[in-house]
C-alpha atoms as a PDB file:
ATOM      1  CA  UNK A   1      -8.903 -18.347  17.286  1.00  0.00           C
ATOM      2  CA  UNK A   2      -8.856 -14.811  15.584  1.00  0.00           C
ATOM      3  CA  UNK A   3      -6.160 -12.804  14.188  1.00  0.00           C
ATOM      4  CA  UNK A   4      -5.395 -10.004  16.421  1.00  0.00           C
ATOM      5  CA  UNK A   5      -3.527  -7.056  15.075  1.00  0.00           C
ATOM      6  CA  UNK A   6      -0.891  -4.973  18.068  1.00  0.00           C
ATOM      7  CA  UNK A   7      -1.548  -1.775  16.251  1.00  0.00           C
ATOM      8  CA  UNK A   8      -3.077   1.402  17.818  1.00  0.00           C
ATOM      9  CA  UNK A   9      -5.046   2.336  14.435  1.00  0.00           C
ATOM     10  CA  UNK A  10      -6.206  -1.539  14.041  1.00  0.00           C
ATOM     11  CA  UNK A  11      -9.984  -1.765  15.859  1.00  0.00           C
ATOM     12  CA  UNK A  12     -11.237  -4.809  14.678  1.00  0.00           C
ATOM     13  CA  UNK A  13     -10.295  -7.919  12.866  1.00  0.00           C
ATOM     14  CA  UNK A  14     -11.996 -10.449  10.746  1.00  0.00           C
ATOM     15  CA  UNK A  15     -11.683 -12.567   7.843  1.00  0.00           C
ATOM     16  CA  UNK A  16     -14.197 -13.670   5.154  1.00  0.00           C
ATOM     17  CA  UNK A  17     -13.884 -16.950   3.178  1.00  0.00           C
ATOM     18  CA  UNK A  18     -14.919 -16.223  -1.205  1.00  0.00           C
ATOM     19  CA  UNK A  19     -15.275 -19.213  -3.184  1.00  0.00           C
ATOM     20  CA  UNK A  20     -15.573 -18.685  -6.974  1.00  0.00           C
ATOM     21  CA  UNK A  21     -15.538 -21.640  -9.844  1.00  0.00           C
ATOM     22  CA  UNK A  22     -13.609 -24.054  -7.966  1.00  0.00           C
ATOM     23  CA  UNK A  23     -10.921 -21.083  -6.542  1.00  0.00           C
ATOM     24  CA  UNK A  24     -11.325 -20.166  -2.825  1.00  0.00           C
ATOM     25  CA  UNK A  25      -9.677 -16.958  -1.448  1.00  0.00           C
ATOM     26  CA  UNK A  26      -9.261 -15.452   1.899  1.00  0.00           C
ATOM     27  CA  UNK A  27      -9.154 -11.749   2.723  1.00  0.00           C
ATOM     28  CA  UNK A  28      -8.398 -10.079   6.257  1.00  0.00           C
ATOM     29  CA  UNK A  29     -10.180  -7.083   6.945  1.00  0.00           C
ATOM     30  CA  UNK A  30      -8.819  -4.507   9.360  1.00  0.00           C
ATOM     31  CA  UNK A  31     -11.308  -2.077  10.710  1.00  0.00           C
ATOM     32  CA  UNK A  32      -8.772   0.993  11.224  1.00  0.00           C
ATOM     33  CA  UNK A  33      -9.369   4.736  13.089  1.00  0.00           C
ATOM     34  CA  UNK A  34      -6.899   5.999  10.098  1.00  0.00           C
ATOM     35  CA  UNK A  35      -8.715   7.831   7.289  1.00  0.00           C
ATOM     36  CA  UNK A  36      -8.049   5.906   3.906  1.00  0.00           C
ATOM     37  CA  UNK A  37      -9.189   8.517   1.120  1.00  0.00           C
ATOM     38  CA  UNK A  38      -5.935   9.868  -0.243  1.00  0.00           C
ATOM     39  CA  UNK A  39      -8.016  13.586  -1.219  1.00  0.00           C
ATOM     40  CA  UNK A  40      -9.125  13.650   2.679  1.00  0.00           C
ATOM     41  CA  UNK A  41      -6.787  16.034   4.595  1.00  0.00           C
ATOM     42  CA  UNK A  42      -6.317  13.737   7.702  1.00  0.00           C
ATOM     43  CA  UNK A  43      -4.935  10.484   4.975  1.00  0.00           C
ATOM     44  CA  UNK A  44      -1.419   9.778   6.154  1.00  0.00           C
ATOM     45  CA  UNK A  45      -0.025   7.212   3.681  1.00  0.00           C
ATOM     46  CA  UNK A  46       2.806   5.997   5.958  1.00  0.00           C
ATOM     47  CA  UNK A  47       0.278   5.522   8.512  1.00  0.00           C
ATOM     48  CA  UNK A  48      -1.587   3.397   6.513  1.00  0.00           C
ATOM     49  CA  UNK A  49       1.277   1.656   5.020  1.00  0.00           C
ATOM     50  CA  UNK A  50       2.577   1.311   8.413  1.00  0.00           C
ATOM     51  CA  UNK A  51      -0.670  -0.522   9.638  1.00  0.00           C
ATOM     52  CA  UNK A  52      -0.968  -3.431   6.066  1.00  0.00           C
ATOM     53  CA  UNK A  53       2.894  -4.137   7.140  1.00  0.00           C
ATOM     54  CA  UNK A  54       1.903  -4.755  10.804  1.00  0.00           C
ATOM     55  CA  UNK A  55      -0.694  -6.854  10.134  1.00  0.00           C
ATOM     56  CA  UNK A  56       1.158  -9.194   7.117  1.00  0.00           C
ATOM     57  CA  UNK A  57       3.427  -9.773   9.755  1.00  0.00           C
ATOM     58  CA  UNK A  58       1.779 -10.308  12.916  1.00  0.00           C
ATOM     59  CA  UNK A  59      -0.592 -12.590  10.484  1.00  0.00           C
ATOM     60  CA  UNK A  60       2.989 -14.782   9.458  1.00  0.00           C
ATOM     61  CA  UNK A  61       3.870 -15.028  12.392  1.00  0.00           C
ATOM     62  CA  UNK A  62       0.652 -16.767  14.133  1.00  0.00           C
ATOM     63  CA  UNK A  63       0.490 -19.006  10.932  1.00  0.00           C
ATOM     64  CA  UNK A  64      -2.525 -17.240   9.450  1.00  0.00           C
ATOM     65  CA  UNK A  65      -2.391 -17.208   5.173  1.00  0.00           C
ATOM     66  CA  UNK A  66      -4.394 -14.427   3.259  1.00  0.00           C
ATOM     67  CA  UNK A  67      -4.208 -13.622  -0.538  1.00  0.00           C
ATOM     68  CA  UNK A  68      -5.694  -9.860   0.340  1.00  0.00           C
ATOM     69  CA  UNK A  69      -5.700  -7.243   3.194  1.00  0.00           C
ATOM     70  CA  UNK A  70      -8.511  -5.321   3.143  1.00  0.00           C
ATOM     71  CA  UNK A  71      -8.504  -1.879   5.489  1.00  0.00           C
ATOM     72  CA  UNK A  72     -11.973  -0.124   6.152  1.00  0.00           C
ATOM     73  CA  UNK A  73     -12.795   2.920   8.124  1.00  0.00           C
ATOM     74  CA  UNK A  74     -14.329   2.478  11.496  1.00  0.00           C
ATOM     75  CA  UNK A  75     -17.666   4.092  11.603  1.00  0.00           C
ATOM     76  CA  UNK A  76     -17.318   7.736  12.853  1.00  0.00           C
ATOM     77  CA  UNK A  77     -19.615   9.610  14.759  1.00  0.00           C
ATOM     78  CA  UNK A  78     -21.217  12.516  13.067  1.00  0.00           C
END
């Protein structure tokens, strides 16, 4: 079962497995409507801030363990 996120910027959800020399890590990725270039004039850090501390919780609290979370930007129509 996947990790799903209750947040109204959080689209999608994944997570991707890296091994490297013997050390494995996991990273969730959050596919988010929020703009995440501070020089962009629509970035709203609390937003964003908001949206990493809903998902380290939400992910606690189903039992799910990451060592990152990444955020991307949801492909925008141009």
């Amino acid at each position: 079962m996947g990790l799903v996120v209750n947040h109204p910027n959080a689209k999608t959800v994944w997570t991707t497995l890296a091994y490297s020399r013997g050390v494995t890590s996991t990273t969730i990725t959050i596919e988010t409507d929020l703009a995440l270039n501070p020089g962009d004039p629509a970035f709203n850090g609390a937003a964003v801030q908001a949206l990493l501390d809903a998902a380290a919780l939400q992910a606690g609290q189903r039992g799910f363990s990451a060592d990152t979370f990444q955020l991307v930007e949801a492909n925008q129509p141009t």
